[in-house]
C-alpha atoms as a PDB file:
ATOM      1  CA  UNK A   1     -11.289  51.062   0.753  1.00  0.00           C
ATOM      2  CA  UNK A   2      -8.552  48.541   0.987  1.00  0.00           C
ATOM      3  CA  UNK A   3     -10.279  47.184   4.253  1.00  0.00           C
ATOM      4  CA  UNK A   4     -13.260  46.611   1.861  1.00  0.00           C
ATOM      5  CA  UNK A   5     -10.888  44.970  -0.621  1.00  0.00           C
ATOM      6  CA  UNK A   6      -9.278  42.852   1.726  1.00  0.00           C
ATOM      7  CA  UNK A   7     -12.471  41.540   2.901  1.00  0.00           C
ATOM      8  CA  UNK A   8     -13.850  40.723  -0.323  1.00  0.00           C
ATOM      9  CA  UNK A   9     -11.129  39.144  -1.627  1.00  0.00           C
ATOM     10  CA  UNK A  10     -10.865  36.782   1.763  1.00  0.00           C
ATOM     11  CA  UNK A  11     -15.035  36.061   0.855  1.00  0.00           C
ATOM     12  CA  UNK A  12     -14.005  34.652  -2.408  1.00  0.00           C
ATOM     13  CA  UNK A  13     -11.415  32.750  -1.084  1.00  0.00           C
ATOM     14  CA  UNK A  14     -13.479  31.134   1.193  1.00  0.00           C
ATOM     15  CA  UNK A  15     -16.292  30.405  -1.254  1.00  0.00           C
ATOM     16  CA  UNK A  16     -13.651  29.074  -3.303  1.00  0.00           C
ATOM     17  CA  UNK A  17     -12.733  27.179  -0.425  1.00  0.00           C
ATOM     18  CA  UNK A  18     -15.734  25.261   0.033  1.00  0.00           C
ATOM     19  CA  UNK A  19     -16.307  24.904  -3.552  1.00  0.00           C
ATOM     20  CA  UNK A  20     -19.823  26.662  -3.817  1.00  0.00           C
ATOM     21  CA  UNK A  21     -21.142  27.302  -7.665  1.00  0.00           C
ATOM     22  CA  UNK A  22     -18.673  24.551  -8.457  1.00  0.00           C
ATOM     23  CA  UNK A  23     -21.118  21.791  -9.146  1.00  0.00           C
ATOM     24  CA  UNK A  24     -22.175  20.286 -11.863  1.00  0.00           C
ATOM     25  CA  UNK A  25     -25.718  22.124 -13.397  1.00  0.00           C
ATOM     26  CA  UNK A  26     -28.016  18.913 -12.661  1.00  0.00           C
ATOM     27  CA  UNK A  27     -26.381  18.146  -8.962  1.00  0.00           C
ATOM     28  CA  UNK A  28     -29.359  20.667  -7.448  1.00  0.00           C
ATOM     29  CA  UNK A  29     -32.197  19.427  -9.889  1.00  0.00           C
ATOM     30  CA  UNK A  30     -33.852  16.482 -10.356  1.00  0.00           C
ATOM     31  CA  UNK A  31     -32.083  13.975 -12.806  1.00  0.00           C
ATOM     32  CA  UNK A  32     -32.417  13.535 -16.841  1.00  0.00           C
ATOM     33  CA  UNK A  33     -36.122  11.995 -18.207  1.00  0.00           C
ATOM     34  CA  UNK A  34     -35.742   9.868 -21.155  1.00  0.00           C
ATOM     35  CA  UNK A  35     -39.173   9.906 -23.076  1.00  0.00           C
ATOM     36  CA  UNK A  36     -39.619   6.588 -25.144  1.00  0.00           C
ATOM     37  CA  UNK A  37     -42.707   6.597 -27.175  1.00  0.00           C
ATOM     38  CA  UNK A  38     -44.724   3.933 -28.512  1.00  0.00           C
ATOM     39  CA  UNK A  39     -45.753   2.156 -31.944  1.00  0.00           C
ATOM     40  CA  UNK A  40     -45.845   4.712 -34.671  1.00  0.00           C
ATOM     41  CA  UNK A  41     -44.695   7.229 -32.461  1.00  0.00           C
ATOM     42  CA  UNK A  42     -42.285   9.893 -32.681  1.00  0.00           C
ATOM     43  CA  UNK A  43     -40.665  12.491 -29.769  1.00  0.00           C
ATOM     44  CA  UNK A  44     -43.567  14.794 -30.672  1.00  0.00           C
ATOM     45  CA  UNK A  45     -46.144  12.881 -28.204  1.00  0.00           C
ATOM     46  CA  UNK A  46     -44.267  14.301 -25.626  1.00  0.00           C
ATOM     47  CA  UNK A  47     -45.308  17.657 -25.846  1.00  0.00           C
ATOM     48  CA  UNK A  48     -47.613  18.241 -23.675  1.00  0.00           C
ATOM     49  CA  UNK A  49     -45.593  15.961 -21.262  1.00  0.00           C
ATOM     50  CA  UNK A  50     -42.524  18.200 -21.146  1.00  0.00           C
ATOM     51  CA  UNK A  51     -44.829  21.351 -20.850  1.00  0.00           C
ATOM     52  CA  UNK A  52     -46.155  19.174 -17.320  1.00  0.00           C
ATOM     53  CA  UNK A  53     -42.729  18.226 -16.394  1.00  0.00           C
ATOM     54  CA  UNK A  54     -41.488  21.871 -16.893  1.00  0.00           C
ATOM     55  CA  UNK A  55     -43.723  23.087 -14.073  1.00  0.00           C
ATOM     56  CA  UNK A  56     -43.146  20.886 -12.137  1.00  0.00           C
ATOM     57  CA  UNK A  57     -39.507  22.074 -11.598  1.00  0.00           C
ATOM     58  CA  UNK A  58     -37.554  20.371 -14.718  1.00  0.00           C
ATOM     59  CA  UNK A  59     -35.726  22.756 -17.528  1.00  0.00           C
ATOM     60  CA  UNK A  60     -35.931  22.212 -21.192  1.00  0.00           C
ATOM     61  CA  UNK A  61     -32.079  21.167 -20.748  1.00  0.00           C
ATOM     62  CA  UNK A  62     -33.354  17.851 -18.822  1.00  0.00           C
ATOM     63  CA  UNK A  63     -35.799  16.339 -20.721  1.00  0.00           C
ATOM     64  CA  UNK A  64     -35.105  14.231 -23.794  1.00  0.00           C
ATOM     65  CA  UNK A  65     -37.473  11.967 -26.314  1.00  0.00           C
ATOM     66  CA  UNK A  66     -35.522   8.621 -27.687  1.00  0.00           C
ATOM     67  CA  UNK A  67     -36.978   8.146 -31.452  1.00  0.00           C
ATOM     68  CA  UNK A  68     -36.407   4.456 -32.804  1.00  0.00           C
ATOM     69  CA  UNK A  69     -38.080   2.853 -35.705  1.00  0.00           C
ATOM     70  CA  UNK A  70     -41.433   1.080 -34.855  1.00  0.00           C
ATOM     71  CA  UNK A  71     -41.459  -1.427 -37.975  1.00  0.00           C
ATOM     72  CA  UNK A  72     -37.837  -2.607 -37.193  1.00  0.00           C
ATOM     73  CA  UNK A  73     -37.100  -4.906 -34.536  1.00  0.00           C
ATOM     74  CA  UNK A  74     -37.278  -4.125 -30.627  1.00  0.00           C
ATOM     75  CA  UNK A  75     -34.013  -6.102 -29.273  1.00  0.00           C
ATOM     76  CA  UNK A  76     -32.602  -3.284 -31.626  1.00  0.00           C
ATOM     77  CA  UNK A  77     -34.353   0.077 -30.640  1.00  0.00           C
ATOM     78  CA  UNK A  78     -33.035  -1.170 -26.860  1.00  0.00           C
ATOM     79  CA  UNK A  79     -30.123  -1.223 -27.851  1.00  0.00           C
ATOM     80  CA  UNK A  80     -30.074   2.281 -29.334  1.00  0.00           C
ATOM     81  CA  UNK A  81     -31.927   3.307 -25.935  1.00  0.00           C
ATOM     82  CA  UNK A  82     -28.918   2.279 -24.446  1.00  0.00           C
ATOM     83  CA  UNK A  83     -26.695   4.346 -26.334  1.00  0.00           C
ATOM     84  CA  UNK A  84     -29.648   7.031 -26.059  1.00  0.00           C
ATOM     85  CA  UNK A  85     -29.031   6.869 -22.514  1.00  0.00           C
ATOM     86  CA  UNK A  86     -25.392   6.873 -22.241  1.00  0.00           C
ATOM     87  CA  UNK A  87     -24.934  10.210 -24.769  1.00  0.00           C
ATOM     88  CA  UNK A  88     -27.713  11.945 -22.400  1.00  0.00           C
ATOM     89  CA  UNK A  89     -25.505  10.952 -18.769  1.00  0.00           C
ATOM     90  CA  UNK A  90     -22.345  12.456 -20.904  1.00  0.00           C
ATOM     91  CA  UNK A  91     -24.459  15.550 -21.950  1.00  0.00           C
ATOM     92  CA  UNK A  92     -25.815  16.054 -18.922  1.00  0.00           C
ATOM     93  CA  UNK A  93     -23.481  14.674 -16.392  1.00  0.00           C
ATOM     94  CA  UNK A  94     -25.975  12.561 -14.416  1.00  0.00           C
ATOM     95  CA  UNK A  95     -24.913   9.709 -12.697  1.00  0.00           C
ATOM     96  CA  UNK A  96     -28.629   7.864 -13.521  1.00  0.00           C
ATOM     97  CA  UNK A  97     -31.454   9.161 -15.657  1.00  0.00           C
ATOM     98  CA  UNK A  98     -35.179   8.511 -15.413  1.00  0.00           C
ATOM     99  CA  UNK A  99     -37.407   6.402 -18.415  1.00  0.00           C
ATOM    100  CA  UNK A 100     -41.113   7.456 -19.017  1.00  0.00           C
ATOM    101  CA  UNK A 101     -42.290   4.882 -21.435  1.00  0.00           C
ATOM    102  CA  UNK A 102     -46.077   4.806 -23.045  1.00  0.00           C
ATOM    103  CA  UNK A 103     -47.426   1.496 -25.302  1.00  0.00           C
ATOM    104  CA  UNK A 104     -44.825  -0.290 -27.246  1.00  0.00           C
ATOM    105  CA  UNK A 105     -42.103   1.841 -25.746  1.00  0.00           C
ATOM    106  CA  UNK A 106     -42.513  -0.171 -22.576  1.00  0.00           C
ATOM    107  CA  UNK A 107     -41.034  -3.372 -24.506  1.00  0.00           C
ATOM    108  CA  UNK A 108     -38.395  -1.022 -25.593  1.00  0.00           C
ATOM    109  CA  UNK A 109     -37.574   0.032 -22.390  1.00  0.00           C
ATOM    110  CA  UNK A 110     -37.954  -3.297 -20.668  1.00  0.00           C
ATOM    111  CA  UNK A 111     -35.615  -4.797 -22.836  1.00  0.00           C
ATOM    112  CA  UNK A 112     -32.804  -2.091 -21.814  1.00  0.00           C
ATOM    113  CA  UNK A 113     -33.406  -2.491 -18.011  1.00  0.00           C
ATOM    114  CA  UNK A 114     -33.662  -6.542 -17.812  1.00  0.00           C
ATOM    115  CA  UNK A 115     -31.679  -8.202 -20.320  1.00  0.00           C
ATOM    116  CA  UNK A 116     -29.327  -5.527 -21.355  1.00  0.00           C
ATOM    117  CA  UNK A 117     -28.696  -4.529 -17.798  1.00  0.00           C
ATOM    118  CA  UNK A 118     -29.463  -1.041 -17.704  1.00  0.00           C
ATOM    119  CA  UNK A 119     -31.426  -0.532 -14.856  1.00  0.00           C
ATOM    120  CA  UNK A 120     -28.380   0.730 -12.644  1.00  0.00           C
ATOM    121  CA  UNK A 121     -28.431   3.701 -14.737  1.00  0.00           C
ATOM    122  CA  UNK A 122     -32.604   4.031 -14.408  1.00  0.00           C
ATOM    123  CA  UNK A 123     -33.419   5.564 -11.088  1.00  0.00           C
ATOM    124  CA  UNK A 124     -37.267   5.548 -12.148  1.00  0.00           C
ATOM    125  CA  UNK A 125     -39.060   4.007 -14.880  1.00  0.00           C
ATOM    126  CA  UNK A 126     -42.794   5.240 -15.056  1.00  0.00           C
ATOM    127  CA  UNK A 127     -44.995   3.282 -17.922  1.00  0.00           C
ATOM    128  CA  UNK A 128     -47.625   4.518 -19.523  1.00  0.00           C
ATOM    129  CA  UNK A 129     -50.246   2.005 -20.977  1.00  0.00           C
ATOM    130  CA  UNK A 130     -46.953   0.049 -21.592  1.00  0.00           C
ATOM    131  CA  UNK A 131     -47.416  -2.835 -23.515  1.00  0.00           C
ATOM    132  CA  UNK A 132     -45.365  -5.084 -21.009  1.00  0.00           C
ATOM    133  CA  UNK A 133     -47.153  -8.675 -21.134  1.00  0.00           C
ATOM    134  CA  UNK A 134     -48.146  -7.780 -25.033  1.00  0.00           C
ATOM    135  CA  UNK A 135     -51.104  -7.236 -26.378  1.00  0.00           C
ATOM    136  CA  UNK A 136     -54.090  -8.942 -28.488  1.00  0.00           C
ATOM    137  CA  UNK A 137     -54.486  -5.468 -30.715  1.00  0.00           C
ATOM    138  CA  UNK A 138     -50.505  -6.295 -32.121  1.00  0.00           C
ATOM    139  CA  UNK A 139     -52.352  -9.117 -34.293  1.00  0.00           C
ATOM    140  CA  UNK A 140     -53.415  -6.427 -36.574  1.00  0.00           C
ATOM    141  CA  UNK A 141     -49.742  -5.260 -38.078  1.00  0.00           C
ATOM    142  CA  UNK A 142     -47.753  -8.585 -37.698  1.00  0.00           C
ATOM    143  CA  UNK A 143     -46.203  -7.728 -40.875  1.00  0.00           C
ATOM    144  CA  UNK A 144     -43.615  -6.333 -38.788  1.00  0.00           C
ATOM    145  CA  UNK A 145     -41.237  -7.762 -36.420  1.00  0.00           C
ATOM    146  CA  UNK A 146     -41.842  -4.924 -33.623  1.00  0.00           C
ATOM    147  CA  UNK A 147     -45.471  -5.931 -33.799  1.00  0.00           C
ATOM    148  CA  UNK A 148     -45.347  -9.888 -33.872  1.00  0.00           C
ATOM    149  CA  UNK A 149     -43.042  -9.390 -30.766  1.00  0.00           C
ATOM    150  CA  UNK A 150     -45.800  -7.536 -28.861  1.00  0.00           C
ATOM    151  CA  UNK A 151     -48.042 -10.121 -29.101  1.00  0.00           C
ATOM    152  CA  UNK A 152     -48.618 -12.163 -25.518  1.00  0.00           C
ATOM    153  CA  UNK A 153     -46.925 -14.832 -25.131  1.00  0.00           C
ATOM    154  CA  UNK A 154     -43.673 -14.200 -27.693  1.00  0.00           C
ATOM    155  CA  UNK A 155     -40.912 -15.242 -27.220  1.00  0.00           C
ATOM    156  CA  UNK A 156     -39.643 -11.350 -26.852  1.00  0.00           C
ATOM    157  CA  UNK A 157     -42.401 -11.133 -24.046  1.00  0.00           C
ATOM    158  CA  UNK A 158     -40.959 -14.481 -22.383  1.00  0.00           C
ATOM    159  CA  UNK A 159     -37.505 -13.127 -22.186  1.00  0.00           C
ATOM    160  CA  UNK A 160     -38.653  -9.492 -20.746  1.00  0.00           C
ATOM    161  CA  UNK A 161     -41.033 -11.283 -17.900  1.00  0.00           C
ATOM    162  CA  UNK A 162     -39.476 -14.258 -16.654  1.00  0.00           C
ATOM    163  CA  UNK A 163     -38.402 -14.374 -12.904  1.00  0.00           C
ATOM    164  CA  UNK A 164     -37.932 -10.807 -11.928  1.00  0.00           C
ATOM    165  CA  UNK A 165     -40.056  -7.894 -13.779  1.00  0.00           C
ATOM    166  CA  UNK A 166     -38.527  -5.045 -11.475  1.00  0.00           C
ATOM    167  CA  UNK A 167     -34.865  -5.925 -11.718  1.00  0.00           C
ATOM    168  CA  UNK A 168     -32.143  -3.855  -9.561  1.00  0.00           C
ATOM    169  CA  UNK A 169     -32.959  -0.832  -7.388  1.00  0.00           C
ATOM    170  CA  UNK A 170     -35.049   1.149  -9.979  1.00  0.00           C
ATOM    171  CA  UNK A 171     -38.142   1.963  -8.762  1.00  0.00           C
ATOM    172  CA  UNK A 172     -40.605   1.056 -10.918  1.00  0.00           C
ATOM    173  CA  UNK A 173     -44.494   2.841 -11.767  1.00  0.00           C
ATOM    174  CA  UNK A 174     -47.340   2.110 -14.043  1.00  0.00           C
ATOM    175  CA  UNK A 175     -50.577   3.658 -15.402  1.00  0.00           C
ATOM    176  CA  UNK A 176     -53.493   1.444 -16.937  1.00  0.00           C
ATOM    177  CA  UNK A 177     -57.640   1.206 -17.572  1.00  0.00           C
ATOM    178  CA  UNK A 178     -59.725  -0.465 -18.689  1.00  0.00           C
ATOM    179  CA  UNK A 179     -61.112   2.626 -20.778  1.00  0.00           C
ATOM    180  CA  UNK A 180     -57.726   1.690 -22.742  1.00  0.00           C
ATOM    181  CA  UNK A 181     -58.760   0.056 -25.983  1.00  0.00           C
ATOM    182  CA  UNK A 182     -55.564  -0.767 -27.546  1.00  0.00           C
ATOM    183  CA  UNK A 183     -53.704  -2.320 -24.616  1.00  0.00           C
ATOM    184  CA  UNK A 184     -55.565  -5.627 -24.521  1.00  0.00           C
ATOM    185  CA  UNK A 185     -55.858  -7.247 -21.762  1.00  0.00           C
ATOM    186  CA  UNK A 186     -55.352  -3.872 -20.019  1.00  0.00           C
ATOM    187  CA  UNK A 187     -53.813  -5.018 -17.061  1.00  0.00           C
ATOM    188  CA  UNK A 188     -50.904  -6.313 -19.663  1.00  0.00           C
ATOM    189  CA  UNK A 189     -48.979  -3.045 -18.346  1.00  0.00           C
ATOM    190  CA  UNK A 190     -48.508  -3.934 -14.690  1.00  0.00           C
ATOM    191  CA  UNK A 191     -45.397  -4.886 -13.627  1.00  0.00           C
ATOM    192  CA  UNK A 192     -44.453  -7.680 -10.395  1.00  0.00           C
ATOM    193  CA  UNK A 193     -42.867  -4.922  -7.859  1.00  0.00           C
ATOM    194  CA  UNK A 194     -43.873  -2.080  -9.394  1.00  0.00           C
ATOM    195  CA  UNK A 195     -46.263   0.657  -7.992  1.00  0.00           C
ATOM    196  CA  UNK A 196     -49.185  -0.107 -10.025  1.00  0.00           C
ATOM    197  CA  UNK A 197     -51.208   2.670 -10.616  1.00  0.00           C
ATOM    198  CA  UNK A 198     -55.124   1.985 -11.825  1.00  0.00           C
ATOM    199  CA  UNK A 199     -56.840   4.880 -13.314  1.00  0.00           C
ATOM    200  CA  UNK A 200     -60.477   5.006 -14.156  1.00  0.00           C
ATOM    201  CA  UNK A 201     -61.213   5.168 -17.451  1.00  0.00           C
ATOM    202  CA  UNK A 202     -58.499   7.398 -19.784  1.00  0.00           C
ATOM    203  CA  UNK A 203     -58.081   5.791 -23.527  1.00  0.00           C
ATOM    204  CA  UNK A 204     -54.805   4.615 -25.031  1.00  0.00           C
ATOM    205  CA  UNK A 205     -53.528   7.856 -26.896  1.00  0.00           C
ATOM    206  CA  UNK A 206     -55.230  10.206 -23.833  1.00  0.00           C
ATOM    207  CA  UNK A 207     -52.586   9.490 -21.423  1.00  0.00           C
ATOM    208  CA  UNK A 208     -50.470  11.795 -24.061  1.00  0.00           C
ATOM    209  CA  UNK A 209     -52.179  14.450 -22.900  1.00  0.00           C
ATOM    210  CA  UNK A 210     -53.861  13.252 -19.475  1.00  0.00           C
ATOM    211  CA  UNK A 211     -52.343  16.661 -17.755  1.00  0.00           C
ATOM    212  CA  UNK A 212     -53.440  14.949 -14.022  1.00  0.00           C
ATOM    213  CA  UNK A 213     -51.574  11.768 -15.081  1.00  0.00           C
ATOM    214  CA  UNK A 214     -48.648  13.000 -16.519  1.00  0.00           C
ATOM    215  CA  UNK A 215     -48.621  15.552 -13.254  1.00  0.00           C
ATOM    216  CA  UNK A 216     -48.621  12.955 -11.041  1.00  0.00           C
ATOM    217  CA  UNK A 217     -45.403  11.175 -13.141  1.00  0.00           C
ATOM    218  CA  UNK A 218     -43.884  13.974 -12.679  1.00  0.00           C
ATOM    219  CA  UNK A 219     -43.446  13.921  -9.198  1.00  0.00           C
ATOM    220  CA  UNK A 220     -42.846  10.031  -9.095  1.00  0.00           C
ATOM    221  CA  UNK A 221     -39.757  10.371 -10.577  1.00  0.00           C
ATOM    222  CA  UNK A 222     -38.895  13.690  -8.806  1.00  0.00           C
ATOM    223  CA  UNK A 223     -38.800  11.630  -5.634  1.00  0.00           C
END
C-alpha cells in the first residue's frame, strides 16, 4: 500500500511539474466570437448562429452578442465595441477575440478595427452582408445619424475605406448576393484583402439563419 502511495503521490508531483490542467479554460479551444448585429438589431439574431457555432466545437461560455443603439451614432457604438471587447478578453482570458458582423454592424465593426485600432485584438472578422461601402437603401431612415452615415459616399464611409480596408494581421472574410435586397449595390460588403466570399442568391435577413453560411463562418474563424 505505501508503494502505491508513494507512486501516486510522485504522479502528481510530476503533473504538477509540468503544469498540466493548469491552463487557462480557452488556451485548448478556439478563441471568443463577438456577434455585432445590424440596424434595428438586437443579440437575438444570433440565435441560430450560436446554435451553428456550438457544433461546430464552441461552448455557450465563448460566444457573446455586442447590443448598441441603431438610431444613435456609429463612431459611438465602436467605441462601446471596444469596451465590449476588452470586458470579454478579461472574462474570458483571451489574448484576441473574433468579430462576426452582419449589415450595419459591419460599419460598427470597421470603425473599431481601422480608426480606433483594434484589429490587434481581432484575429478574424467575418461580415455578413456588411454594409462596408454604404448603401442606397440607408436613404430611407436618414432621420438618424447611424443611417445618414451608411449612406455611400459619407464622410463616415470615407474615413472607414481610405488606403487600407484590411488593416493589421486580422484576417478578414465576407458574404454577399445579389439576391440581397437591402445591401445596395451588393458588392458594397467586400472588403480590399479580404477573402471575399460570393454566394448565390440568399436575401438580407436570410444569412441570420443561412445554417450552410453561418457553418462555413464557423470554421473561418476556427482556423
Amino acid at each position: 500500500m505505501k508503494r502505491i502511495l508513494g507512486s501516486l503521490v510522485a504522479l502528481c508531483a510530476a503533473l504538477a511539474t509540468f503544469g498540466l490542467g493548469l491552463a487557462p479554460a480557452n488556451a485548448a479551444g478556439p478563441r471568443p466570437v463577438v456577434f455585432v448585429h445590424g440596424y434595428t438589431g438586437s443579440a437575438s439574431n444570433w440565435v441560430t448562429a450560436m446554435s451553428v457555432f456550438r457544433a461546430a466545437g464552441y461552448g455557450s461560455d465563448q460566444l457573446f452578442a455586442y447590443e448598441y443603439n441603431s438610431y444613435g451614432d456609429n463612431t459611438q457604438n465602436a467605441a462601446g465595441l471596444a469596451s465590449y471587447v476588452s470586458q470579454v478578453k478579461s472574462r474570458t482570458g483571451a489574448s484576441q477575440v473574433d468579430i462576426v458582423n452582419h449589415s450595419m454592424g459591419g460599419l460598427v465593426s470597421q470603425y473599431y478595427l481601422k480608426v480606433l485600432n483594434g484589429n490587434g485584438n481581432v484575429a478574424h472578422l467575418a461580415s455578413i452582408a456588411g454594409a462596408n461601402h454604404g448603401t442606397t437603401y440607408a436613404s430611407a431612415c436618414t432621420i438618424y445619424e447611424t443611417c445618414r452615415q451608411m449612406l455611400p459616399g459619407s464622410s463616415f464611409i470615407q474615413q472607414i475605406t481610405a488606403g487600407d480596408e484590411t488593416p493589421g494581421s486580422t484576417q478578414y472574410a465576407t458574404w454577399y448576393s445579389p439576391c440581397d435586397g437591402i445591401i445596395i449595390p451588393y458588392t458594397s460588403t467586400r472588403l480590399d484583402g479580404a477573402n471575399n466570399h460570393y454566394v448565390a442568391c440568399q436575401t438580407h435577413i436570410g444569412y441570420l439563419t443561412d445554417t450552410a453560411t453561418l457553418s462555413a463562418i464557423a470554421q473561418f474563424t476556427k482556423s
